[in-house]
N, C-alpha and C. Protein backbone atom coordinates (compact mmCIF):
# COMPACT_ATOMS: atom_id res chain seq x y z
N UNK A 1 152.77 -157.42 252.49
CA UNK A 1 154.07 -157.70 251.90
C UNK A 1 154.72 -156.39 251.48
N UNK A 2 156.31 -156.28 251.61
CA UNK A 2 156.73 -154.95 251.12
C UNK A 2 156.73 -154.83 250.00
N UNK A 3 156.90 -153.46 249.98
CA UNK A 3 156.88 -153.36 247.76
C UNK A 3 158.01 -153.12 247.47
N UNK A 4 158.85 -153.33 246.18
CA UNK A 4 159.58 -153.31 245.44
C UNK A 4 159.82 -151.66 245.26
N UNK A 5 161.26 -151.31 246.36
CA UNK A 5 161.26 -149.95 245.65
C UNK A 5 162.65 -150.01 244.61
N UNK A 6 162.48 -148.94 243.80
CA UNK A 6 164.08 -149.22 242.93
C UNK A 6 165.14 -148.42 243.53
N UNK A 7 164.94 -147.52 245.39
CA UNK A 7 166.41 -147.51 245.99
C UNK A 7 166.57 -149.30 246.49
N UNK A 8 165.72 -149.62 246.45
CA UNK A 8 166.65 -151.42 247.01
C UNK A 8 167.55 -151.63 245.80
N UNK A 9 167.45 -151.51 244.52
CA UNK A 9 168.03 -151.87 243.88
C UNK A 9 169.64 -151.24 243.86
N UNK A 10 169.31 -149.94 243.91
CA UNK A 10 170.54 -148.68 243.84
C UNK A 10 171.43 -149.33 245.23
N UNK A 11 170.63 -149.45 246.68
CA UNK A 11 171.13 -149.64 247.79
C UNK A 11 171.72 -151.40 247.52
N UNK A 12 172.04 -152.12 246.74
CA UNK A 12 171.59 -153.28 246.75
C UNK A 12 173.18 -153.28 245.60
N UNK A 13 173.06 -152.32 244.66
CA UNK A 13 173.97 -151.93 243.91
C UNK A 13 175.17 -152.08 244.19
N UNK A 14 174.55 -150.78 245.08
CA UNK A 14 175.94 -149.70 245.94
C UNK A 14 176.84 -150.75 247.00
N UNK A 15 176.03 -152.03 247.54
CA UNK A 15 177.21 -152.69 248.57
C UNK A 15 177.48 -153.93 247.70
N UNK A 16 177.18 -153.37 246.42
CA UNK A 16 177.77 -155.16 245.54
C UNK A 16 179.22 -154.82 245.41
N UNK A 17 179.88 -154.06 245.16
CA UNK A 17 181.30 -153.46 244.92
C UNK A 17 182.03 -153.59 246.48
N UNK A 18 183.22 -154.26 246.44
CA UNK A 18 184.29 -154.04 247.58
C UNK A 18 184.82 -152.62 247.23
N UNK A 19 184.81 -152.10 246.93
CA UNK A 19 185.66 -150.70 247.13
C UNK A 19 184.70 -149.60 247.55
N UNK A 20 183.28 -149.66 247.27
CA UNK A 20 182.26 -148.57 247.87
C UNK A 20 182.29 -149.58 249.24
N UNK A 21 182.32 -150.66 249.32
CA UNK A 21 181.81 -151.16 250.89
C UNK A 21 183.07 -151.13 252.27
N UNK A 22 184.33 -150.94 251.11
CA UNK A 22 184.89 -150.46 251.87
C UNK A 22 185.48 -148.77 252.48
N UNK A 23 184.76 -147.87 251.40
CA UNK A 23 184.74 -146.66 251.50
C UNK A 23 183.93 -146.55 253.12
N UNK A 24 182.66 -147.38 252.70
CA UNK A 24 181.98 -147.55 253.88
C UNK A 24 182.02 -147.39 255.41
N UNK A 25 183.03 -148.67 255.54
CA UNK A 25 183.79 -148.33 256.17
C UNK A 25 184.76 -147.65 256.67
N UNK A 26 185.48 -146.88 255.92
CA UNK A 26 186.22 -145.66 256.18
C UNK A 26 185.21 -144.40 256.84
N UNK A 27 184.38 -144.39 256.29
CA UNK A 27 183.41 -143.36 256.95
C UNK A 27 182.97 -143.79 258.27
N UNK A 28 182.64 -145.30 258.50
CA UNK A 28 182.00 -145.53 259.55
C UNK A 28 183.19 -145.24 260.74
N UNK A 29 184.26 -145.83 260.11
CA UNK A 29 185.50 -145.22 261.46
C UNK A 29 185.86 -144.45 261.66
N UNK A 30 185.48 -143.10 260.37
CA UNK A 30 186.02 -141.68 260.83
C UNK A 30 185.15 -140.97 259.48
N UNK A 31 183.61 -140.64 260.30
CA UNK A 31 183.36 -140.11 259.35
C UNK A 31 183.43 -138.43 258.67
N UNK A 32 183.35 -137.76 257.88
CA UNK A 32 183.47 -136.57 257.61
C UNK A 32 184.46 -135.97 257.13
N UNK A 33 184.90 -136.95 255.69
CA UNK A 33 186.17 -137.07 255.43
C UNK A 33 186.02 -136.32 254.02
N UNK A 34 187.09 -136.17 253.42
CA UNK A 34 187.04 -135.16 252.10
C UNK A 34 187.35 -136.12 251.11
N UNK A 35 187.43 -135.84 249.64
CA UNK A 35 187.87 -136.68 248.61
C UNK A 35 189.26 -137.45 248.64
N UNK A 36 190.07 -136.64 249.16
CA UNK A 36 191.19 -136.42 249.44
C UNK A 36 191.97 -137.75 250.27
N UNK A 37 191.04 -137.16 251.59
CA UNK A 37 191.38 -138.36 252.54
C UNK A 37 190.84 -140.15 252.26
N UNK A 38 189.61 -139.60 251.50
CA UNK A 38 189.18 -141.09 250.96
C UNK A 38 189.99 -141.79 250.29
N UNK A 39 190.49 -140.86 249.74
CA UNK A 39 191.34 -141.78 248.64
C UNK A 39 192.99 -142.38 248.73
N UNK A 40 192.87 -141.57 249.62
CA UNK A 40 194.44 -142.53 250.55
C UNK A 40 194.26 -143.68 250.74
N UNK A 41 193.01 -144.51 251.22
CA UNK A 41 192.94 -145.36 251.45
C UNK A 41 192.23 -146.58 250.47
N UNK A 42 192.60 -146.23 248.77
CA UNK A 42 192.31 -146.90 248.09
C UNK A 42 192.93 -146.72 246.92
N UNK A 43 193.84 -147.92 246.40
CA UNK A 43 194.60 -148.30 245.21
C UNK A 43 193.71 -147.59 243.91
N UNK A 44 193.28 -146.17 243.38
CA UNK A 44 192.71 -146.28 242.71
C UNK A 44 192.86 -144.50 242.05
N UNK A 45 191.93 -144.34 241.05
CA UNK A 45 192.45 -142.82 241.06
C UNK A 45 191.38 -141.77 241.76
N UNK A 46 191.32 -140.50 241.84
CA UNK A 46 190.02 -139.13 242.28
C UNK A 46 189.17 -139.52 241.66
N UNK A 47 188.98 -139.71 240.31
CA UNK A 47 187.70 -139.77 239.27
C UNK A 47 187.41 -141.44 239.80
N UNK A 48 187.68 -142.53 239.90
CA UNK A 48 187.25 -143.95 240.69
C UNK A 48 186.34 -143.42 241.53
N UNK A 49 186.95 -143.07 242.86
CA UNK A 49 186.22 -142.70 244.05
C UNK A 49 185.30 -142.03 243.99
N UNK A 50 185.48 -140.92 243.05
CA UNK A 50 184.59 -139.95 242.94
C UNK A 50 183.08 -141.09 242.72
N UNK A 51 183.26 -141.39 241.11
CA UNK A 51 182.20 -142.00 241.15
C UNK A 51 181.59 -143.66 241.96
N UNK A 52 182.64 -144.06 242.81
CA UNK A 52 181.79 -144.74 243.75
C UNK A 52 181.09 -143.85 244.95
N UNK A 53 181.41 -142.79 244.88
CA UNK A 53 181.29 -141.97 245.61
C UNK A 53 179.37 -141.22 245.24
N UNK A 54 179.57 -141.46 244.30
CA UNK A 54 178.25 -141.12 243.32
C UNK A 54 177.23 -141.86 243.81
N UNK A 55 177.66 -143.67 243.72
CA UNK A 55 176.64 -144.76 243.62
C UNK A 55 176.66 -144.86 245.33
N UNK A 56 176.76 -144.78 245.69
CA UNK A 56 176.75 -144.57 247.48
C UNK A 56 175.77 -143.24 247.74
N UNK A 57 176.44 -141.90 247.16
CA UNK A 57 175.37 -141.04 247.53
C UNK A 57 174.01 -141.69 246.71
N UNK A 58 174.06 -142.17 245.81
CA UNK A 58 172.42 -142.05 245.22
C UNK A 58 171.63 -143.25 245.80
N UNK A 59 172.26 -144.67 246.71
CA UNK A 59 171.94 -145.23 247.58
C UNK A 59 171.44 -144.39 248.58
N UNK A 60 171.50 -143.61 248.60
CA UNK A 60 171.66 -142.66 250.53
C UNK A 60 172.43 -143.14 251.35
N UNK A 61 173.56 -143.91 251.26
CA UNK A 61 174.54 -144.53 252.50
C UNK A 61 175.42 -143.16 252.56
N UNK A 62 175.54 -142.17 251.62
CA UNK A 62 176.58 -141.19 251.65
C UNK A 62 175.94 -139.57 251.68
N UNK A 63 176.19 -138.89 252.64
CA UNK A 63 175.67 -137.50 252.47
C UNK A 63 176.78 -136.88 252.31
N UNK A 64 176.42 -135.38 252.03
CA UNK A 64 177.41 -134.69 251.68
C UNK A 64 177.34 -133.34 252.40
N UNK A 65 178.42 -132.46 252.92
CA UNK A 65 178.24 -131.10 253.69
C UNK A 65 179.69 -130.31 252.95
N UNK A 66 179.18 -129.15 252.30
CA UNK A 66 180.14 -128.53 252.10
C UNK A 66 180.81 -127.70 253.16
N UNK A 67 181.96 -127.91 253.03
CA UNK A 67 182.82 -126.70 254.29
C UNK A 67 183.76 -126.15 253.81
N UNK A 68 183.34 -124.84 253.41
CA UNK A 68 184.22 -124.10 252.51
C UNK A 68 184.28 -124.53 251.29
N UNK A 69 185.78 -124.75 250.59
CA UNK A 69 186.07 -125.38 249.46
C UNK A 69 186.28 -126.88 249.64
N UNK A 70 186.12 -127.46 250.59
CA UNK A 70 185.78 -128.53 251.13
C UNK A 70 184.61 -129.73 250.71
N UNK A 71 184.67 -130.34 250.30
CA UNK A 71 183.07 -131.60 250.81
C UNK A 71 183.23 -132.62 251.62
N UNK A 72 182.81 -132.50 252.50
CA UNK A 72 182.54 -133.71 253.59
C UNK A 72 182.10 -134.65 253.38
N UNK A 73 182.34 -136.04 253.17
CA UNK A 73 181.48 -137.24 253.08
C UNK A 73 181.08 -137.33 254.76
N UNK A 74 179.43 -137.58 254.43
CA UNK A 74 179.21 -138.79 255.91
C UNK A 74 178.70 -139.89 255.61
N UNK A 75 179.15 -141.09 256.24
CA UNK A 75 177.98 -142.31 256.29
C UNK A 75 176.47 -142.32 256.97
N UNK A 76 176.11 -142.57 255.91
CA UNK A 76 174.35 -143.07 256.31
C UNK A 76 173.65 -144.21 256.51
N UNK A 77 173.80 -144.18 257.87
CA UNK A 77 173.14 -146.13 258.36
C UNK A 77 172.01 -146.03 257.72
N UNK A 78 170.82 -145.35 257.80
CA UNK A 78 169.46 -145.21 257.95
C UNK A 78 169.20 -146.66 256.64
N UNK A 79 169.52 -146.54 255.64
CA UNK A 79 169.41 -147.58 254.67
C UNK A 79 169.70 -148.83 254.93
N UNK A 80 171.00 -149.03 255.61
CA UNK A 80 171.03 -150.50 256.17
C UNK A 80 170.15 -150.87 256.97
N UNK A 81 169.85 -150.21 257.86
CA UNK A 81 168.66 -150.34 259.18
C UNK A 81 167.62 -150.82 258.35
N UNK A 82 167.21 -150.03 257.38
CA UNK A 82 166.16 -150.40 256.41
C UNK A 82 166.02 -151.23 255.77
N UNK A 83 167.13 -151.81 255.66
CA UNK A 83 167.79 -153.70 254.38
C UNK A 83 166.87 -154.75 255.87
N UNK A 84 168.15 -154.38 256.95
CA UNK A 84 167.97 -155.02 258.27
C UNK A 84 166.19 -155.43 258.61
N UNK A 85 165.98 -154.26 258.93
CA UNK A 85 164.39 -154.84 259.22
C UNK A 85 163.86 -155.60 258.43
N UNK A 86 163.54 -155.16 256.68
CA UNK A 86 163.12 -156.17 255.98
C UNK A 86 163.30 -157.43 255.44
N UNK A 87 164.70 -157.69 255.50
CA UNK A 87 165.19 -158.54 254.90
C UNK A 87 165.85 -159.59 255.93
N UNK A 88 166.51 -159.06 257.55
CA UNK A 88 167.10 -160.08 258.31
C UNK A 88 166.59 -159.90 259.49
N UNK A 89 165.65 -159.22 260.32
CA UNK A 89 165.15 -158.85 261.42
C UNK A 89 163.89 -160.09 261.22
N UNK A 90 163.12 -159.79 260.62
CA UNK A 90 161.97 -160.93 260.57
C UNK A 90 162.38 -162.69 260.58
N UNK A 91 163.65 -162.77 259.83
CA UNK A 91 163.86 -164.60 259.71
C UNK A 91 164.56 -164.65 261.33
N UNK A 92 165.08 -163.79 262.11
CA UNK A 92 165.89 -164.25 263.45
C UNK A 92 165.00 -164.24 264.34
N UNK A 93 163.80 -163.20 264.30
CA UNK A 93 162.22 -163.82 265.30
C UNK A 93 162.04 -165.05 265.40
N UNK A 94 161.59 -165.78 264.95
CA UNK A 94 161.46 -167.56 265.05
C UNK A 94 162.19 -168.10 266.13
N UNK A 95 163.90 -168.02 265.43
CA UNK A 95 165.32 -168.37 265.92
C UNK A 95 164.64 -167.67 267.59
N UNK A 96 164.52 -166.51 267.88
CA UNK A 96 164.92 -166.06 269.26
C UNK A 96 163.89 -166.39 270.02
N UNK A 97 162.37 -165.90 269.21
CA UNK A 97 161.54 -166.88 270.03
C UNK A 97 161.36 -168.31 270.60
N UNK A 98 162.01 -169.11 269.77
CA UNK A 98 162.26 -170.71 270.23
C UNK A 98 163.56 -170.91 271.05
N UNK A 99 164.18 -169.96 271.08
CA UNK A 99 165.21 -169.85 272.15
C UNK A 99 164.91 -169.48 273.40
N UNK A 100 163.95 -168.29 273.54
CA UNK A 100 163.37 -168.15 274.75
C UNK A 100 162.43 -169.49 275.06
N UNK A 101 162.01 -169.65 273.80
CA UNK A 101 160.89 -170.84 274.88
C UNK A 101 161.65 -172.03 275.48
N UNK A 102 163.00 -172.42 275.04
CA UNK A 102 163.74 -173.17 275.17
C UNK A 102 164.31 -173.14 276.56
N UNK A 103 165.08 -171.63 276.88
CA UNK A 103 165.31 -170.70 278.17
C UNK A 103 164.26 -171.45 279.38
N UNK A 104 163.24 -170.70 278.69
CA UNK A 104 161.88 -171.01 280.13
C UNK A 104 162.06 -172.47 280.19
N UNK A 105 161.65 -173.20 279.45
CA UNK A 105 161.23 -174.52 279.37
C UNK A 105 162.61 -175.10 280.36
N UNK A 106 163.53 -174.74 279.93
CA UNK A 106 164.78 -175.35 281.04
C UNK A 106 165.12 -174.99 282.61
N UNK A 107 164.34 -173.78 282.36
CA UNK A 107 165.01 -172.53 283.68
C UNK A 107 163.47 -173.25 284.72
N UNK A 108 162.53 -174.18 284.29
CA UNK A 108 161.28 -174.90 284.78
C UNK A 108 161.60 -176.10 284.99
N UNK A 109 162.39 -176.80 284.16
CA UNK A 109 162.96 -177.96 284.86
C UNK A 109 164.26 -177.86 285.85
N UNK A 110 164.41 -176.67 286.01
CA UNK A 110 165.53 -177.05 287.22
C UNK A 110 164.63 -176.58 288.67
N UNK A 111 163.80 -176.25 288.77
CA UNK A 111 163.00 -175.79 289.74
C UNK A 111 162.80 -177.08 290.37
């Protein structure tokens, strides 16, 4: 059984909020964006973003690259992948295996 780490909790945190999940998304469609540009795209003020900006990096969904006087946000799948396997990859095995057997079992009666 997996163990209880406390980034599930942080990662678990970080996509309870619509405005980090939709930061999210902003990265995922164009990632490598500055404070700047993030925040065009949200009703809110620098210091808001900033700190959703915080609870995302300390999830790991958000890295950071300085360029120049610059900071780059990027998005970081690696954590969802990681929700994914444990949490929704294992209950759709069943589902796909009884679908294949379903497949064969039909693709044998038309023979």
């Amino acid at each position: 059984m997996a163990k209880h780490s406390p980034d599930d909790d942080l990662l678990f945190k970080a996509l309870a909020d619509p405005s980090r999940r939709k930061l999210l998304d902003q990265l995922h469609a164009h990632d490598g964006q500055t404070l700047g540009q993030l925040c065009e795209h949200l009703n809110m003020t620098r210091q808001g973003v900033r700190q959703h900006l915080d609870v995302l990096e300390a999830a790991n969904l958000v890295a950071t690259v300085r360029s120049g006087r610059e900071k780059l946000h990027f998005f970081n799948p690696v954590p969802l992948q990681d929700v994914y396997e444990r949490w929704i990859a294992k209950f759709e095995k069943p589902r796909l295996k009884a679908l294949a057997h379903l497949k064969r079992k039909l693709e044998k009666s038309n023979d």
